[in-house]
Protein backbone atom coordinates (compact mmCIF):
# COMPACT_ATOMS: atom_id res chain seq x y z
CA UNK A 1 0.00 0.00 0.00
CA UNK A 2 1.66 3.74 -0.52
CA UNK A 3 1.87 5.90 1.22
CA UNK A 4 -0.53 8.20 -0.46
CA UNK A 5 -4.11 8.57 0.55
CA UNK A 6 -6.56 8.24 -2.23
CA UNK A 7 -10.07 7.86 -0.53
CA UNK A 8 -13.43 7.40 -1.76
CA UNK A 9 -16.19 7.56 0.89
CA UNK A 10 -19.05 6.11 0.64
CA UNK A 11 -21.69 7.72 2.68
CA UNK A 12 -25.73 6.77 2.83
CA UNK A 13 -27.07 10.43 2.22
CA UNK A 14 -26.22 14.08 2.66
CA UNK A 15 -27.14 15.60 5.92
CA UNK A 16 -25.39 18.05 8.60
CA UNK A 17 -24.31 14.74 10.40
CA UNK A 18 -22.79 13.02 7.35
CA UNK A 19 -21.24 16.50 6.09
CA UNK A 20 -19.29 16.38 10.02
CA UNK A 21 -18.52 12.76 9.33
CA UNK A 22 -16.54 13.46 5.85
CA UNK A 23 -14.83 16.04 7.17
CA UNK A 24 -13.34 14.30 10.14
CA UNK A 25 -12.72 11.50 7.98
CA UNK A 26 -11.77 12.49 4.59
CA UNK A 27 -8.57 14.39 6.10
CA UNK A 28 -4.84 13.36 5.38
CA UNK A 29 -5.85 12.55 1.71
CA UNK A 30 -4.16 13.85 -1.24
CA UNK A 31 -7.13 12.98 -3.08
CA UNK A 32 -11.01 12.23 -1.65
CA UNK A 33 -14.12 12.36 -3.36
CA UNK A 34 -18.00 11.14 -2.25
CA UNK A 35 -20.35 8.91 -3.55
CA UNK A 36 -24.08 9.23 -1.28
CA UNK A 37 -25.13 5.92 -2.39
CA UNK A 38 -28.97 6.93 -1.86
CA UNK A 39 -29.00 8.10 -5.28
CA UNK A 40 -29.89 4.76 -6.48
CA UNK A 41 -33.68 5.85 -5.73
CA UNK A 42 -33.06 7.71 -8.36
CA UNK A 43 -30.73 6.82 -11.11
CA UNK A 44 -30.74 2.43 -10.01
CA UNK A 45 -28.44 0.45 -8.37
CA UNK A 46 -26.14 -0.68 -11.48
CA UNK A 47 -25.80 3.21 -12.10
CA UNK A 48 -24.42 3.47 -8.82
CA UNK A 49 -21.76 0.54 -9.19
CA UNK A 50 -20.82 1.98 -12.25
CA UNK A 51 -19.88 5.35 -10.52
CA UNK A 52 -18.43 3.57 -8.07
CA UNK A 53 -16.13 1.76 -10.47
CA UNK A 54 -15.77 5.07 -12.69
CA UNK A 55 -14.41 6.73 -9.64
CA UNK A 56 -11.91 4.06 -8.69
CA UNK A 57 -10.35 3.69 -11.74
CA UNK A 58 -10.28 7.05 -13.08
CA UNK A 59 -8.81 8.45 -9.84
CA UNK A 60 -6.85 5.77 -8.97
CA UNK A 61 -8.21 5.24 -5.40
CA UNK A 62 -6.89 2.48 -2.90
CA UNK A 63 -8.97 3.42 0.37
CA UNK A 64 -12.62 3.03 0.48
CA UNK A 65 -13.93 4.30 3.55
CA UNK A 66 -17.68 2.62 3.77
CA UNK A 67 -20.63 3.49 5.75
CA UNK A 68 -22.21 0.57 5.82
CA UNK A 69 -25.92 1.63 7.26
CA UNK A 70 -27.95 -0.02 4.31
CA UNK A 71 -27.34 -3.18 2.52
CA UNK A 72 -27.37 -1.17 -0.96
CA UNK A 73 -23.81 -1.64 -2.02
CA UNK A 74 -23.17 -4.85 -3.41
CA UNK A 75 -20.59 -6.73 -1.50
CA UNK A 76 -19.88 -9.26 -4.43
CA UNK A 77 -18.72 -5.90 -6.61
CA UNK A 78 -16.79 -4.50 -3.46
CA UNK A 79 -15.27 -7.26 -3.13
CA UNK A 80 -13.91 -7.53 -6.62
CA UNK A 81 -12.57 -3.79 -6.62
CA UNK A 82 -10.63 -4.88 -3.29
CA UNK A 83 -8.92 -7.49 -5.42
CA UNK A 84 -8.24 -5.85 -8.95
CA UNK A 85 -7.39 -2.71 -7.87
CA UNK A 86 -5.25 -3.37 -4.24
CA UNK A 87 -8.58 -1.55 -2.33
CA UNK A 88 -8.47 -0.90 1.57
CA UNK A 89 -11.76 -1.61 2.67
CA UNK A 90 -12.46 0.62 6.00
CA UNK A 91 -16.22 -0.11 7.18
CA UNK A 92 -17.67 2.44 9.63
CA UNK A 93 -20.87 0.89 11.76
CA UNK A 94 -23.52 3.20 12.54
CA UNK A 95 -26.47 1.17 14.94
CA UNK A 96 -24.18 -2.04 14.39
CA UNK A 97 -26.48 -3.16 17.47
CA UNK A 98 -29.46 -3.67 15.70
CA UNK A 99 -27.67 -4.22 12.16
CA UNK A 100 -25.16 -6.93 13.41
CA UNK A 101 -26.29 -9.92 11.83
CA UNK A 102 -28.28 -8.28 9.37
CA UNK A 103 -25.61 -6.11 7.47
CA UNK A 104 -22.33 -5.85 9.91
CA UNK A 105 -21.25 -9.69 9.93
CA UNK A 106 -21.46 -9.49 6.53
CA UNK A 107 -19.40 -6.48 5.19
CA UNK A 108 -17.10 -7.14 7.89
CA UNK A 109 -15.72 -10.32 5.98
CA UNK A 110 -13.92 -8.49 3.52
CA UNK A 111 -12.82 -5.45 5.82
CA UNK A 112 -9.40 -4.41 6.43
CA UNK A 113 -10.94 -2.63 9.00
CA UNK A 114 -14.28 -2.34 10.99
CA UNK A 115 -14.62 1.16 12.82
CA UNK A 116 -17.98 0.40 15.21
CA UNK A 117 -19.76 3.12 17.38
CA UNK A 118 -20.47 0.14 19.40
CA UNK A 119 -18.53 -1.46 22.38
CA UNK A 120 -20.07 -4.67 22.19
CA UNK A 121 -20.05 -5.32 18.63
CA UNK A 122 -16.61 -4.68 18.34
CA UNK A 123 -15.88 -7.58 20.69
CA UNK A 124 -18.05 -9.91 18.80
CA UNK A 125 -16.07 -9.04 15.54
CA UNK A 126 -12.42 -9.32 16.93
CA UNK A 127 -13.61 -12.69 18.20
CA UNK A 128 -14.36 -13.69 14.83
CA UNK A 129 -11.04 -12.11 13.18
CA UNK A 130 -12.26 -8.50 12.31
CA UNK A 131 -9.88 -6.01 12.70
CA UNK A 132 -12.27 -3.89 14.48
CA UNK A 133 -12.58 -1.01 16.92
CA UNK A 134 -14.34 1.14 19.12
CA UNK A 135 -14.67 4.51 18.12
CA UNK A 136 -17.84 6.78 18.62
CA UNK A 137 -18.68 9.10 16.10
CA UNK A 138 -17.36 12.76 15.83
CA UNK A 139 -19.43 15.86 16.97
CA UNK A 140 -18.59 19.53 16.53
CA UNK A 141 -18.81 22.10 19.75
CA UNK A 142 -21.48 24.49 18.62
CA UNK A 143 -21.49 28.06 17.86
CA UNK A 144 -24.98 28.55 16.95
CA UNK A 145 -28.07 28.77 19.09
CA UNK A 146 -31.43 29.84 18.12
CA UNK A 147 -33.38 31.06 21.55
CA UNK A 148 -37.06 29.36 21.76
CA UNK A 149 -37.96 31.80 24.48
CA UNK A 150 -39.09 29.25 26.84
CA UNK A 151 -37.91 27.79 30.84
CA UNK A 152 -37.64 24.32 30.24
CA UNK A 153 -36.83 22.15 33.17
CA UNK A 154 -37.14 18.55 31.53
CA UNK A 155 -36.64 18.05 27.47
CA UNK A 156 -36.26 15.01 25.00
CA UNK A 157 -35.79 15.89 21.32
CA UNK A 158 -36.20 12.96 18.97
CA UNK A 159 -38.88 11.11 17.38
CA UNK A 160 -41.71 8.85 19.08
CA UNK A 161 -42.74 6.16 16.99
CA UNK A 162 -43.67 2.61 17.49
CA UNK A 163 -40.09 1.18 16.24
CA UNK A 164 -38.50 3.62 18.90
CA UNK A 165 -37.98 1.05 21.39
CA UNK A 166 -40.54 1.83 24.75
CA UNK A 167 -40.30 5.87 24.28
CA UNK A 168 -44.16 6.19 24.08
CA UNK A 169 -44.28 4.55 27.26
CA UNK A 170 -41.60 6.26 29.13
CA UNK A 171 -43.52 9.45 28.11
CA UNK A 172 -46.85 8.27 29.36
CA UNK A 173 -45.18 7.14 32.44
CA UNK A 174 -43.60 10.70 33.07
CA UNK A 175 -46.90 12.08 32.10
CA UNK A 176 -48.69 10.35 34.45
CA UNK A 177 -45.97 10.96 37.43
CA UNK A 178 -46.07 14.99 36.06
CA UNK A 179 -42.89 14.94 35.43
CA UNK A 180 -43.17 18.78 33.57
CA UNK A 181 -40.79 17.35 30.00
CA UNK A 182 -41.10 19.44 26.97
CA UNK A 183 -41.14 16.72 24.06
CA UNK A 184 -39.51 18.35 20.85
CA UNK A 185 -40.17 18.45 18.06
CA UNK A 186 -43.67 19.41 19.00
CA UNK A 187 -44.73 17.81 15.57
CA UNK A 188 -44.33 14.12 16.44
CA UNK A 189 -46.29 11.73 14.27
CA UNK A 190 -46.81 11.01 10.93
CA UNK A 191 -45.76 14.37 10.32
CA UNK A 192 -42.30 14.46 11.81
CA UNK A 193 -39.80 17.11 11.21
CA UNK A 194 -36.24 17.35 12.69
CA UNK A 195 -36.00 20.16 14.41
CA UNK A 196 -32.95 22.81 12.96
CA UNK A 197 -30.29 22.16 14.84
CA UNK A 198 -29.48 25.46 15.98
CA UNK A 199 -32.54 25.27 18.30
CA UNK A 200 -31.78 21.97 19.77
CA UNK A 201 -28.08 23.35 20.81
CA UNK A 202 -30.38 25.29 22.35
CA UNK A 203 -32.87 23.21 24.32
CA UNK A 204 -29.76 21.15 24.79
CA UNK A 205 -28.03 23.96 26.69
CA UNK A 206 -31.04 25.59 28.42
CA UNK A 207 -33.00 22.98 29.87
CA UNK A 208 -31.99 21.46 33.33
CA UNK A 209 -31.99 17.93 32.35
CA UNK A 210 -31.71 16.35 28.89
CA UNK A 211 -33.36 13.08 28.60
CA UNK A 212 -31.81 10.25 26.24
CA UNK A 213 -33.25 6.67 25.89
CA UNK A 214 -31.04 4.03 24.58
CA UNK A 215 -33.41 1.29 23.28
CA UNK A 216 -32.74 0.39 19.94
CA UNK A 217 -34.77 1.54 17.31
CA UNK A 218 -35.23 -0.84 14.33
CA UNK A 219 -38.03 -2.33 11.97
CA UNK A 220 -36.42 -5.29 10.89
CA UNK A 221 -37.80 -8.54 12.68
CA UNK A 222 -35.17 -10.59 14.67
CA UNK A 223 -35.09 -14.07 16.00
CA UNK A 224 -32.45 -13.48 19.01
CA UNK A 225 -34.89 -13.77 22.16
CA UNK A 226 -32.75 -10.76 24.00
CA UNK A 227 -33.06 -8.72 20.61
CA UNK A 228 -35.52 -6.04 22.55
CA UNK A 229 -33.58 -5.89 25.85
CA UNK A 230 -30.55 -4.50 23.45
CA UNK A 231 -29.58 -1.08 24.55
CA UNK A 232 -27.42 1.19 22.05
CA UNK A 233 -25.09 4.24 21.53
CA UNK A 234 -26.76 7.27 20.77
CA UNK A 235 -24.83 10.10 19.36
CA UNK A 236 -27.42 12.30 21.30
CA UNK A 237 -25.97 12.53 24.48
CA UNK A 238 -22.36 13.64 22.96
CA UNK A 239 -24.72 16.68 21.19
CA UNK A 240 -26.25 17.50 24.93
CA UNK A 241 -23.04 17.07 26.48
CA UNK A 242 -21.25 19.50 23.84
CA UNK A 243 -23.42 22.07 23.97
CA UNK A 244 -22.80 22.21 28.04
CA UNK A 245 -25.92 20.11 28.86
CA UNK A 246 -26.70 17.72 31.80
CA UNK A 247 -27.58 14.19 30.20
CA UNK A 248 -29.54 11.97 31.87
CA UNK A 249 -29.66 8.82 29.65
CA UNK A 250 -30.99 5.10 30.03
CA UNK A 251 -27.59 2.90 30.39
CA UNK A 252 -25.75 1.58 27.47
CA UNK A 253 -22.53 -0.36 27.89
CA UNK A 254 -21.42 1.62 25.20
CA UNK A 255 -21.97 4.73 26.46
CA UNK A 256 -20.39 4.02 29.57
CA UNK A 257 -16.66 3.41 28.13
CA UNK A 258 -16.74 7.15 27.52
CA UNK A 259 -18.84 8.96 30.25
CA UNK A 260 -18.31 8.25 33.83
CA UNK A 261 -21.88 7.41 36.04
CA UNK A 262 -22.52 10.95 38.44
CA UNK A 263 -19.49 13.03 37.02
CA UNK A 264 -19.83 13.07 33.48
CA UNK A 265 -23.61 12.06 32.89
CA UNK A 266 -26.14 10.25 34.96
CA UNK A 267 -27.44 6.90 33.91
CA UNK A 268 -30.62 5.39 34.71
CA UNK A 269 -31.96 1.77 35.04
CA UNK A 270 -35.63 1.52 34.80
CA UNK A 271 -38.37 4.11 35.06
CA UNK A 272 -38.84 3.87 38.47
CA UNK A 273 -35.11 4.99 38.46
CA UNK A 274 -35.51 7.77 36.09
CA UNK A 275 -38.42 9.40 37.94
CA UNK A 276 -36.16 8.98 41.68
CA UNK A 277 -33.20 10.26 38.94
CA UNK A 278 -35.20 13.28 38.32
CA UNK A 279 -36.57 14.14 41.12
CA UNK A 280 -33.35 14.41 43.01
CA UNK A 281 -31.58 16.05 40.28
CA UNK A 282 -34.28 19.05 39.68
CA UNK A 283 -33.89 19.88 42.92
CA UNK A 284 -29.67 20.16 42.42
CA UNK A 285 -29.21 22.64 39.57
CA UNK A 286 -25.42 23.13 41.90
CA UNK A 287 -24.75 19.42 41.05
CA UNK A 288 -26.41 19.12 37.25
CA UNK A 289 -23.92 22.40 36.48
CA UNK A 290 -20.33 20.44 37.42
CA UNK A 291 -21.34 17.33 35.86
CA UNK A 292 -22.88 18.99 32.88
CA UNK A 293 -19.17 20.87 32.61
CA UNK A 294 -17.15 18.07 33.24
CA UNK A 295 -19.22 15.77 30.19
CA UNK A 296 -18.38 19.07 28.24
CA UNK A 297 -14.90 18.84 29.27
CA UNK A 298 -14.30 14.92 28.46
CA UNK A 299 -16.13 15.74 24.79
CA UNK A 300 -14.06 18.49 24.07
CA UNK A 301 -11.26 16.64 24.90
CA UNK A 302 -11.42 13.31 22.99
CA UNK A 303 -14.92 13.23 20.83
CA UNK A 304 -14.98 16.38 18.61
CA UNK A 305 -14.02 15.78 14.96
CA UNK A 306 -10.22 16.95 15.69
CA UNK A 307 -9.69 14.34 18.05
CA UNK A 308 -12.05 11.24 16.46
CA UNK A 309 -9.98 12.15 13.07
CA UNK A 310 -6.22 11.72 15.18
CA UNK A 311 -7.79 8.43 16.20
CA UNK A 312 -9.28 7.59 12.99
CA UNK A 313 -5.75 8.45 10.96
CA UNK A 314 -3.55 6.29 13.79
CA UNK A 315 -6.32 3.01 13.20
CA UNK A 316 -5.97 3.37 9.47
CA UNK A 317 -2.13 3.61 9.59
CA UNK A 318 -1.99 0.78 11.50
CA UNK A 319 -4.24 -1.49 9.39
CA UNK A 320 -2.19 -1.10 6.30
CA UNK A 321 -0.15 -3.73 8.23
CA UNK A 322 -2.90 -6.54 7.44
CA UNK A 323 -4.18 -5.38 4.27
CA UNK A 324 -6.26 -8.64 2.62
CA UNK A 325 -6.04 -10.62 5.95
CA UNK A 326 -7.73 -11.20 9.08
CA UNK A 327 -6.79 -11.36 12.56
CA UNK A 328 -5.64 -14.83 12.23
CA UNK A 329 -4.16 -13.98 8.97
CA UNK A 330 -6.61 -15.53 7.11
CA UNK A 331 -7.78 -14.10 3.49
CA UNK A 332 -10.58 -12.38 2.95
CA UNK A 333 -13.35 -14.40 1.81
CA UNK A 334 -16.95 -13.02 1.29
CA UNK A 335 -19.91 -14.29 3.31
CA UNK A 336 -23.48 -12.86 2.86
CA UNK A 337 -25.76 -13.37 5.45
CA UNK A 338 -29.32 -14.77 4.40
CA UNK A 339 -31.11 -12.21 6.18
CA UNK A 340 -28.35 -9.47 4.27
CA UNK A 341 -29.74 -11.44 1.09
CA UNK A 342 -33.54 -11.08 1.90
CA UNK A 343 -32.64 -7.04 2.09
CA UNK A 344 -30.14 -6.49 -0.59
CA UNK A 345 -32.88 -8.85 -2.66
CA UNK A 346 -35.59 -6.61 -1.67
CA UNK A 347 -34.45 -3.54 -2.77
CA UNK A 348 -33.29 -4.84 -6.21
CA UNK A 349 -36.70 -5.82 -6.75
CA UNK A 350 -38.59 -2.93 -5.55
CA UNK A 351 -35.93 -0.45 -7.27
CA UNK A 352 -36.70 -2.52 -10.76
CA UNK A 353 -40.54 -2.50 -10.91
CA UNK A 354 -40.66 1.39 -9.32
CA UNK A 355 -38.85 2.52 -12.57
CA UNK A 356 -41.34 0.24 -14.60
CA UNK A 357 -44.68 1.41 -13.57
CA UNK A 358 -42.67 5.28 -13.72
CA UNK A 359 -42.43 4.05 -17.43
CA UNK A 360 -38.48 4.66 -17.52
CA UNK A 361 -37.84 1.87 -19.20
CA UNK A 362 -34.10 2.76 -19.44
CA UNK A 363 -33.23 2.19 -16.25
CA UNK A 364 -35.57 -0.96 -15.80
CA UNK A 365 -34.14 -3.08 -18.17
CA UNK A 366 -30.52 -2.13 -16.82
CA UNK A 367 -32.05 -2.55 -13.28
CA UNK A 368 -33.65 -6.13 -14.71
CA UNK A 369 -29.92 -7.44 -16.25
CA UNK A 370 -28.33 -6.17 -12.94
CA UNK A 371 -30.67 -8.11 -11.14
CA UNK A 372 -30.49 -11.49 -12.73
CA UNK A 373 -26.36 -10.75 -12.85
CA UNK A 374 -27.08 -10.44 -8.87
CA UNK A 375 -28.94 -13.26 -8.37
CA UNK A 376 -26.33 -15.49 -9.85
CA UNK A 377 -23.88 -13.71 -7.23
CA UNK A 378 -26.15 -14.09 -4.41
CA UNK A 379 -26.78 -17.81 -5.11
CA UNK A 380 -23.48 -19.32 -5.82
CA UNK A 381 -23.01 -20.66 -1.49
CA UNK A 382 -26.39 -21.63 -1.34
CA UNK A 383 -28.40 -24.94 -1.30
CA UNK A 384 -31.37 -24.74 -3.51
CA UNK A 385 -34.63 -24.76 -1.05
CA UNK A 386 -33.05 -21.57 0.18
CA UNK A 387 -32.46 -19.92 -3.54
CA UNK A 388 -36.02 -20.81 -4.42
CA UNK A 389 -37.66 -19.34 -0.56
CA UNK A 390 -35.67 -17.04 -0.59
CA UNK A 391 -36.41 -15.40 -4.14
CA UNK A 392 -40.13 -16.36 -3.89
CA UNK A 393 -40.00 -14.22 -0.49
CA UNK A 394 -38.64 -11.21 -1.90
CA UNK A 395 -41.16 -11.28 -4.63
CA UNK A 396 -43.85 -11.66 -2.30
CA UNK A 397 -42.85 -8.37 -0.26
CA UNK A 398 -41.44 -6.65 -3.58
CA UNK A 399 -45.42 -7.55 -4.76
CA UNK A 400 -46.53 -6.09 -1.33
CA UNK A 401 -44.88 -2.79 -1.59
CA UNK A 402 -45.48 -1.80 -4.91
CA UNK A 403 -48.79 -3.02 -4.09
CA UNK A 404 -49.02 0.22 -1.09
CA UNK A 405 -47.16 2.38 -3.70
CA UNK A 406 -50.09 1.90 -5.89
CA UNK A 407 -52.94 2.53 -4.02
């Protein structure tokens, strides 16, 4: 591998978060460019591999940098760019708690390294080989605040929806203990909006306790009996905490490698626990202030984008070491997941008969030959019951969405 950075990141979608990501990540490059590989909603998935390949060759890249949040990228096609053009596949896991088995174990076959947001999943893939390691995602110390002109003693800004974990219930339990929480945004249903994010620096500095709940959030079905019990890493208490805020927040094990319990944040375990949590510290603005400065402190001094891209830099300079190999020095060799399959099959369908019934008939046949190319990928390792469920699955749902599209 030289010396010289070349990267190519591929991010989900544009946002404010994914702008802070590329910046801390994309640094120490003498080239970078960005591929937001949503755009195959748009312009198909064999469009975007095409790009993908366009950009490698053209500009010569050998460091991928992957956010792998969506099973949209082909592996199989990864996979062969790692090999013909000396790649160095670096996967960053966003909600790898949740995602794990669906699209972490996975793309983590063929990385050179696995960057994870989460403490447990990074065990789970070094114990399998993975060059992988904790590192939670960058945040920027604000400089813009936009006043909502109101006392807030208790607030929780996110989203309330039945695939939040138990956050509905939480709230009815605070409701019904009048706990007084303002619950932003105000619009909370079907109709959410996120809020700008000048006014939740904000909230997040004003009000006297920031709530965060850790549950997972997810809509894909899982078999693991402990699936719900899961608790997660939420970039939402870094925000609160960077913006000077007291965080209270439900425990994650994740969470608690970087904040310490009663001097950085306060962690609660059950609601019972909250409401005693809240209570006690409402009545202790004295106390909420020097924690809420020392969490400040410990951000600003190890999880802003200046310090998360030293880290980042050091774990990528060190993986060059075991380009192609595994922990136990082991080749890379590509495994896909059936439920990764089920997904990846999904949207291939879906994508196909959307540009059909739009009538651009362009990008459905090239979507069609993608697809059956794809299928003879995605079939070679298995036995054939599970090609023929499998398929006749994903045409059932395919059939079922276009099906709600319709109407």
């Amino acid at each position: 591998m030289t010396s010289e950075h070349r990267k190519l990141l591929l991010m989900q979608s544009q946002d404010e978060l994914s702008d802070v990501w590329i910046k801390t990540y994309r640094e120490d490059s003498s080239y970078s460019s960005v591929i937001y590989y949503d755009i195959y909603k748009t312009k198909g998935i064999n469009y975007l591999h095409n790009l993908i390949l366009k950009e490698v060759e053209e500009n010569k890249i050998n460091t991928i940098i992957f956010d792998v949040s969506q099973p949209v990228v082909n592996p199989f096609e990864l996979k062969k760019l790692q090999d013909v053009n000396s790649i160095y596949l670096v996967c960053l896991g966003i909600d790898d708690e949740y995602k794990f088995d669906w699209i972490t174990s996975t793309y983590a076959t063929i990385a050179d390294l696995y960057i994870s947001s989460d403490y447990v999943s990074v065990e789970r893939l070094i114990q399998a080989g993975v060059n992988a390691h904790f590192l939670p995602l960058p945040v920027t110390i604000p400089s813009e605040y936009k006043s909502l002109q109101e006392e807030i003693q208790v607030s929780f800004v996110g989203q309330i929806a039945s695939y939040k974990g138990t956050r509905q219930n939480s709230k009815d339990f605070l409701t019904q203990k009048s706990v007084p929480v303002h619950w932003y945004p105000k619009q909370n249903g079907d109709d959410f909006r996120f809020m700008p994010r000048e006014e939740m620096n904000w909230i997040f500095k004003n009000s006297k306790i920031k709530l965060n709940f850790s549950e997972i959030s997810s809509v894909q079905k899982n078999e693991n009996p402990l699936f719900d019990r899961i608790r997660s890493m939420k970039l939402r208490p870094f925000e609160i905490l960077s913006c000077g805020g007291f965080c209270l927040s439900e425990f994650s094990s994740s969470l608690s490698k970087c904040f310490e319990d009663g001097k950085e944040i306060v962690f609660y375990r059950g609601q019972e626990d909250l409401f005693k949590k809240l209570t006690y510290y409402l009545e202790r603005p004295e106390v909420t202030r020097k924690i809420a400065e020392k969490g400040f402190d410990k951000v600003k001094d190890n999880f802003t984008d200046y310090q998360i891209r030293k880290k980042f830099k050091s774990l990528i300079d060190q993986g060059y070491s075991i380009i192609g190999k595994n922990l136990y020095n082991e080749s890379h060799e590509l495994v896909v997941s059936k439920s990764f399959y089920r997904s990846y099959l999904d949207m291939l369908l879906v994508t196909t008969f959307t540009n059909f019934f739009k009538l651009d008939f362009t990008i459905f046949f090239s979507e069609l030959r993608y697809t059956l190319k794809t299928l003879t990928q995605l079939n070679r390792n298995l036995p054939l019951f599970d090609k023929i469920s499998l398929l006749l699955g994903s045409l059932y749902r395919s059939a079922k969405t276009m099906i709600r599209k319709i109407i």
